[in-house]
Each structure stands twice: as C-alpha cells, then as structure tokens.
Protein backbone atom coordinates (compact mmCIF):
# COMPACT_ATOMS: atom_id res chain seq x y z
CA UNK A 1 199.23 138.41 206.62
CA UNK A 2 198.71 141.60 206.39
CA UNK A 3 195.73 143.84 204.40
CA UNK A 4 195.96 147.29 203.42
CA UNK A 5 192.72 149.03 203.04
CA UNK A 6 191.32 152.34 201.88
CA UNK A 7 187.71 152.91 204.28
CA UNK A 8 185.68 155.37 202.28
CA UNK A 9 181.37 156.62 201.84
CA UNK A 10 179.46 157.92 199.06
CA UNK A 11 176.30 159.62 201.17
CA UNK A 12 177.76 157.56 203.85
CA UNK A 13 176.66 154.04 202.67
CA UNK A 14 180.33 152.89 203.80
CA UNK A 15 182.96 150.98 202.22
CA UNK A 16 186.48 148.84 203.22
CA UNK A 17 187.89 148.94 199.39
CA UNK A 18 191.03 146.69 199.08
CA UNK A 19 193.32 145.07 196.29
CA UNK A 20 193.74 141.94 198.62
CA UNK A 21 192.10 138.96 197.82
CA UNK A 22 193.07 137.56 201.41
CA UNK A 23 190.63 139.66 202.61
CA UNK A 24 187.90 136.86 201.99
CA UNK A 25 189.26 134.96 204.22
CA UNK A 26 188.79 137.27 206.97
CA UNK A 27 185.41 137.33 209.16
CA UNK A 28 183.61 140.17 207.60
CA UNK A 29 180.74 139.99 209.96
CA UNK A 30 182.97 140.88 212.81
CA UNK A 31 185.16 143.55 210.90
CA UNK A 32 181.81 144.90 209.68
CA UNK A 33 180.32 145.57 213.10
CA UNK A 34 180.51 149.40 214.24
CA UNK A 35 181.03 148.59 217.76
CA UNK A 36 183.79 145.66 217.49
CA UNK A 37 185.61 146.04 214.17
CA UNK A 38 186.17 148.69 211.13
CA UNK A 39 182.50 148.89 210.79
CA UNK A 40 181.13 149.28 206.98
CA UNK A 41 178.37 147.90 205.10
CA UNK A 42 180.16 146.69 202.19
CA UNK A 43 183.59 145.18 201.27
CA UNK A 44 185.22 145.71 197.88
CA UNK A 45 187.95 144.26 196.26
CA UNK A 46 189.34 145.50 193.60
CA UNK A 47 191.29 144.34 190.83
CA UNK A 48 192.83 147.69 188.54
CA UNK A 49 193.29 146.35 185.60
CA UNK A 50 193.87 149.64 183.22
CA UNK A 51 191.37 148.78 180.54
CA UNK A 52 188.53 147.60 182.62
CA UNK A 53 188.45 147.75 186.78
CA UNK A 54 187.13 144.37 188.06
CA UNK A 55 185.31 144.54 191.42
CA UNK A 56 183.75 142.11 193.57
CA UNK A 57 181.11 142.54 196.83
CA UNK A 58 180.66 141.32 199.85
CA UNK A 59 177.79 142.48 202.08
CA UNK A 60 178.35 143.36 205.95
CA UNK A 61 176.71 139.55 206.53
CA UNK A 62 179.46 138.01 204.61
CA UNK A 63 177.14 137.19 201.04
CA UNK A 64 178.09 138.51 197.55
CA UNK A 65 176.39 141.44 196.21
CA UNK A 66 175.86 141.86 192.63
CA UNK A 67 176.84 145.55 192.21
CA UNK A 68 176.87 149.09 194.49
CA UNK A 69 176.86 152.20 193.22
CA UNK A 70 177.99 154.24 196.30
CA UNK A 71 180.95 151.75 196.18
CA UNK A 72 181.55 152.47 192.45
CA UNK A 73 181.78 155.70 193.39
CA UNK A 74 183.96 155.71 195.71
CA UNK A 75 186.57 153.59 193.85
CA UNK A 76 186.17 155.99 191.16
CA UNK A 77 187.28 158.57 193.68
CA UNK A 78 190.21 156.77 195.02
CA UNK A 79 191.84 155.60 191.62
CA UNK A 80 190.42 159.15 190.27
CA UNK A 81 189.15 157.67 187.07
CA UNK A 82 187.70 159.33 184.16
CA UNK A 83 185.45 157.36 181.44
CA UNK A 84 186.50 154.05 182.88
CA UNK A 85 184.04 151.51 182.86
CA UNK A 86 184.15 149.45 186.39
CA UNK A 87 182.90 145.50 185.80
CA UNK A 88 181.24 144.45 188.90
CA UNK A 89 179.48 140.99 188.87
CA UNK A 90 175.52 142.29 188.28
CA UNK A 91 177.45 144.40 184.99
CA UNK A 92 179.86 147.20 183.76
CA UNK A 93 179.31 150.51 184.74
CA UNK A 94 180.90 153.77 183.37
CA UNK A 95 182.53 156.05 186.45
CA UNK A 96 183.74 159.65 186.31
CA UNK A 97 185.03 161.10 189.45
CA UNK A 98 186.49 165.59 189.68
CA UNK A 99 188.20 165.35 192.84
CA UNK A 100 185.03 165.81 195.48
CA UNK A 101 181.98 164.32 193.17
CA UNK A 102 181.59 161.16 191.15
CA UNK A 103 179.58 159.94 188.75
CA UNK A 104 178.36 156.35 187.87
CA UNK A 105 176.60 156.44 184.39
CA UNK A 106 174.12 153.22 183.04
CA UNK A 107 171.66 151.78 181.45
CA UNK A 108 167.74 152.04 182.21
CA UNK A 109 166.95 148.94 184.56
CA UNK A 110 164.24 146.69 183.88
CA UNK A 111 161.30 147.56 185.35
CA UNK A 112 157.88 146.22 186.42
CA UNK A 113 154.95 148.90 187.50
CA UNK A 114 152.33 146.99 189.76
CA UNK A 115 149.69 148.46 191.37
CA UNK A 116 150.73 148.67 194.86
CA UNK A 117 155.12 148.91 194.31
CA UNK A 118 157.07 148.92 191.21
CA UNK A 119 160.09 146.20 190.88
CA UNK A 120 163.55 146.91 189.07
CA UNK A 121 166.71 145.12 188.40
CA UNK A 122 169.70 146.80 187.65
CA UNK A 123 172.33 143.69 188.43
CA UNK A 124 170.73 143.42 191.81
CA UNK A 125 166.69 143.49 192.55
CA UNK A 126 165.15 146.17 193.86
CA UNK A 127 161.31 146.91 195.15
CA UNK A 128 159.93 150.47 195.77
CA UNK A 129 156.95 152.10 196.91
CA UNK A 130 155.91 155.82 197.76
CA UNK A 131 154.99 156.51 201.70
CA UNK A 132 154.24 159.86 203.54
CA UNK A 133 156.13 160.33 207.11
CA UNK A 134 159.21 158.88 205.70
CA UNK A 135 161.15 159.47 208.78
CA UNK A 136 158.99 157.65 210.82
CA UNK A 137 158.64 154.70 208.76
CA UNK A 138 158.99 151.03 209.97
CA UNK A 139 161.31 149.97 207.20
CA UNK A 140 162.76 147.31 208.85
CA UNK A 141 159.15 145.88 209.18
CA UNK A 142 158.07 146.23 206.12
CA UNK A 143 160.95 144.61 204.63
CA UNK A 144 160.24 141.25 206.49
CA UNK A 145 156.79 140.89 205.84
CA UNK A 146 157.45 141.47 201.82
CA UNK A 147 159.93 138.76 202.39
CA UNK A 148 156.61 136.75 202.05
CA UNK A 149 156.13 138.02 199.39
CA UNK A 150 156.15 135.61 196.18
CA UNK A 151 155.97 138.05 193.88
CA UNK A 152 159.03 139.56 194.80
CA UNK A 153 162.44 138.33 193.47
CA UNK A 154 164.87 136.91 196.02
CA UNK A 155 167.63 138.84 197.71
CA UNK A 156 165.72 142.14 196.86
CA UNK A 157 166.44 145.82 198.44
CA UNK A 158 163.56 147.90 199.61
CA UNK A 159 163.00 151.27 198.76
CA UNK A 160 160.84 153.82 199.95
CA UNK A 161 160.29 157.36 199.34
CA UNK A 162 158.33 160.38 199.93
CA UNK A 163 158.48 164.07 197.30
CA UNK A 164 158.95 166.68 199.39
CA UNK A 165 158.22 169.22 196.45
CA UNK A 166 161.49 169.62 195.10
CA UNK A 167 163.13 166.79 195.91
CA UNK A 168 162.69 163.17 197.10
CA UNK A 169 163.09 161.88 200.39
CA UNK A 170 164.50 158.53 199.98
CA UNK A 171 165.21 154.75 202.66
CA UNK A 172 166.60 151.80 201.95
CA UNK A 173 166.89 148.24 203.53
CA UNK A 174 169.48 146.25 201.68
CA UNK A 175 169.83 142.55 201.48
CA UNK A 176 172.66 140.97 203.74
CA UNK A 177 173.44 145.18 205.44
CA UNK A 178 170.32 146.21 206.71
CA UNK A 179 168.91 150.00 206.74
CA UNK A 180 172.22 151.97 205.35
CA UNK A 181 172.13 155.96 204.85
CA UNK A 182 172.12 155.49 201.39
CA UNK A 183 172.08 153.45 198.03
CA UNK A 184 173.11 154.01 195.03
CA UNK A 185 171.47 151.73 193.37
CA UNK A 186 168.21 152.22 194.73
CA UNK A 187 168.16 155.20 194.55
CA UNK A 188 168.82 154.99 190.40
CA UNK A 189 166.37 152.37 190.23
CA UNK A 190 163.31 154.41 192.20
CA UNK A 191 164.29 157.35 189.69
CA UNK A 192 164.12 155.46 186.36
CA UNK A 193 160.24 154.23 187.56
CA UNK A 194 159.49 158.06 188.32
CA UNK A 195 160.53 158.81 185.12
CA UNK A 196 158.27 156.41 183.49
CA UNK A 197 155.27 156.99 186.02
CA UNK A 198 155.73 160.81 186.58
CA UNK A 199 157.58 161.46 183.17
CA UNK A 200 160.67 163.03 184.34
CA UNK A 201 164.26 163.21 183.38
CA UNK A 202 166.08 164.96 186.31
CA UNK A 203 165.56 164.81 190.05
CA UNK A 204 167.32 165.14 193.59
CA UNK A 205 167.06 162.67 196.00
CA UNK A 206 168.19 163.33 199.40
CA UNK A 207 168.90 160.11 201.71
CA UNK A 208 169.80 159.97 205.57
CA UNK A 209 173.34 160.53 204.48
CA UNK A 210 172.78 163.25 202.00
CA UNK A 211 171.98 164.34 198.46
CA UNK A 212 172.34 162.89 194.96
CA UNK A 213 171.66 163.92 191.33
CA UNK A 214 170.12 162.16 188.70
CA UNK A 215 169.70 162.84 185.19
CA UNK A 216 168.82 161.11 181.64
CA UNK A 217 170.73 161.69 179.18
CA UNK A 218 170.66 159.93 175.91
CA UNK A 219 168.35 157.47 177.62
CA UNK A 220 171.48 156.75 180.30
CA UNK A 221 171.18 157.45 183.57
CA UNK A 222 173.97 159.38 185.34
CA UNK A 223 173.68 159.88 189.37
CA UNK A 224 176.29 162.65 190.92
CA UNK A 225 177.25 162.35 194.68
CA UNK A 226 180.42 163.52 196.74
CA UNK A 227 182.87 160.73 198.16
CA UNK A 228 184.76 160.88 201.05
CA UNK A 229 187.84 159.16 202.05
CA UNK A 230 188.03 158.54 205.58
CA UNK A 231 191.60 156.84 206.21
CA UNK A 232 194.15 153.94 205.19
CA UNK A 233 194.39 151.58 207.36
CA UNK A 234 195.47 147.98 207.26
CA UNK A 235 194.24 144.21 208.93
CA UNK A 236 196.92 141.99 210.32
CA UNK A 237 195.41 138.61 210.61
C-alpha cells in the first residue's frame, strides 16, 4: 500500500495533506515524530470534491481535530483555490489562496470575556490570556495546570500573547500537538476578543514561525499568511 503525500506549513505549524484514506491506518504518532518519521503536527486528508472540499484532522497524537486554519491554508495553496469553501468537521470555511499567500475567511467565534482569560470556540475551543516576557513563558506549564481547570471546556488550545506596539506577539499549546510555531485558529480567535475588548478591526500577529494578518470585514474575519510547500513524498506500508 502505498500513500502519496504533499508535506506543507502555513507559519510553519506543519502539515502531511493526503487524498488517501489508508493513511488512518498508519501510526501517526510515529510518522509524526521529527526525529523518527516525516515529522508534522497535523495530518489532513482530503477529499476534492469540486463544489465543497471535505477535510478531516488528525493531531500528531493520533486524535481528531475539529478544524486548522494553517492546514486550510495550505490546502488552499496546493489545490490553488479561489472562493471555495473547505468543510472541515468543527465547520465550513471560505479559502482564497494568490500563489505565495492564502486566506481563510469566517465567522466571529463565540466568545466568553472573564476576568482573568477570555474563552472562544470557533469549531475547536480555545483559551487566551495576555502575558509580558512572552518568550520566556512556561506555556507548557501553564497549560497543565488549567487542565484543572473546570471552567475550561475540554480538549481546549492555549493562547498567550503579548502587544509589542504594533503588533502582537503570539504562543500556542494545542491539544493532542503540543507547543507548534503557529495556529491559525488561535490566533483568529485571540483577535476577535481584542476586537471586542480593545475595539479593533485589523491587527498583525507575529508567531514563532512568522507573521499573519487579520482583518474584519463585513463582520467576517479574514487572516492572510504565506504557505509553503516543502516536497511530495509518499508512505509504503
């Protein structure tokens, strides 16, 4: 049996994006691992069906995800779409990709402002909080103890994030990957609560593995980063 793949990043949160459905019968923790396999945080398989792309997610630990951004993005990129919608299991998402950027446009999460972090679901759940000394953050830490958390919904992602004056730093710790250099996700939902708590409609948010855009427009949110395809490969199992 063999697998063809496509390994691809969006701000390199990392990708192996296939058509195969085989491919969940493979051991994706030890294809995942950087040292021993492919090494990505995410699989994707996608089915291209013209009128509406169907994609499903599998985390580096082998568990389903409910959508990704960053992997959005880079399918958009491969299959070069323009105003196709992309129906991943936490919702359909409209993609745009030029050649070298791509675009995932949707709709405002929901969103709950406490007084110590700020919750938001957008298909998957995700918790945020403003630090200073981003860099040297525990993440990883922090993360477990909020595990404890009961106020928190299961399976979330953390976010934190630190303005920098014209931009915002920005972490995250996903669910079932760990720390990656970016999220796509996360990063929409921490800029729809500083719209609402700092009244803004445009920002740049630069993560470990680089910058993204986000705007409102018509009450949609649109966030702009580059892909990059790495190489084709395939799995012979």
């Amino acid at each position: 049996m063999t697998i063809e793949f496509s390994k691809m990043n969006s701000n390199g949160n990392d990708f192996l994006i296939t058509e195969n459905p085989n491919i969940f019968s493979v051991d994706i923790n030890h294809i995942s691992d950087r040292k021993n396999g492919i090494g990505f945080d995410q699989v994707l398989l996608v089915d291209p069906t013209p009128s509406k792309f169907k994609v499903k997610i599998l985390n580096s630990d082998g568990s389903s995800a409910q959508t990704c951004f960053n992997g959005l993005r880079c399918i958009a990129g491969l299959y070069d779409l323009k105003n196709q919608i992309i129906s991943a299991p936490g919702g359909d998402v409209m993609c745009n990709s030029d050649g070298k950027m791509a675009s995932v446009s949707t709709e405002f999460p929901k969103i709950r402002i406490l007084e110590k972090l700020s919750i938001a679901n957008i298909g998957n759940n995700h918790a945020m909080y403003e630090v200073t000394e981003i860099d040297n953050y525990n993440l990883e830490n922090s993360y477990k103890k909020l595990e404890q958390n009961s106020i928190l919904p299961p399976n979330f992602n953390l976010n934190v994030y630190e303005y920098m004056g014209d931009f915002f730093k920005i972490r995250t710790y996903e669910n079932g990957a760990g720390e990656t250099k970016s999220c796509g996700s996360g990063t929409v939902c921490t800029f729809a609560v500083l719209s609402k708590m700092k009244d803004i409609d445009h920002a740049i948010f630069l993560s470990k593995g680089g910058k993204s855009h986000l705007r409102i427009e018509n009450n949609i949110i649109v966030s702009t980063a580059p892909y990059i395809l790495e190489y084709e490969g395939s799995i012979d199992e």
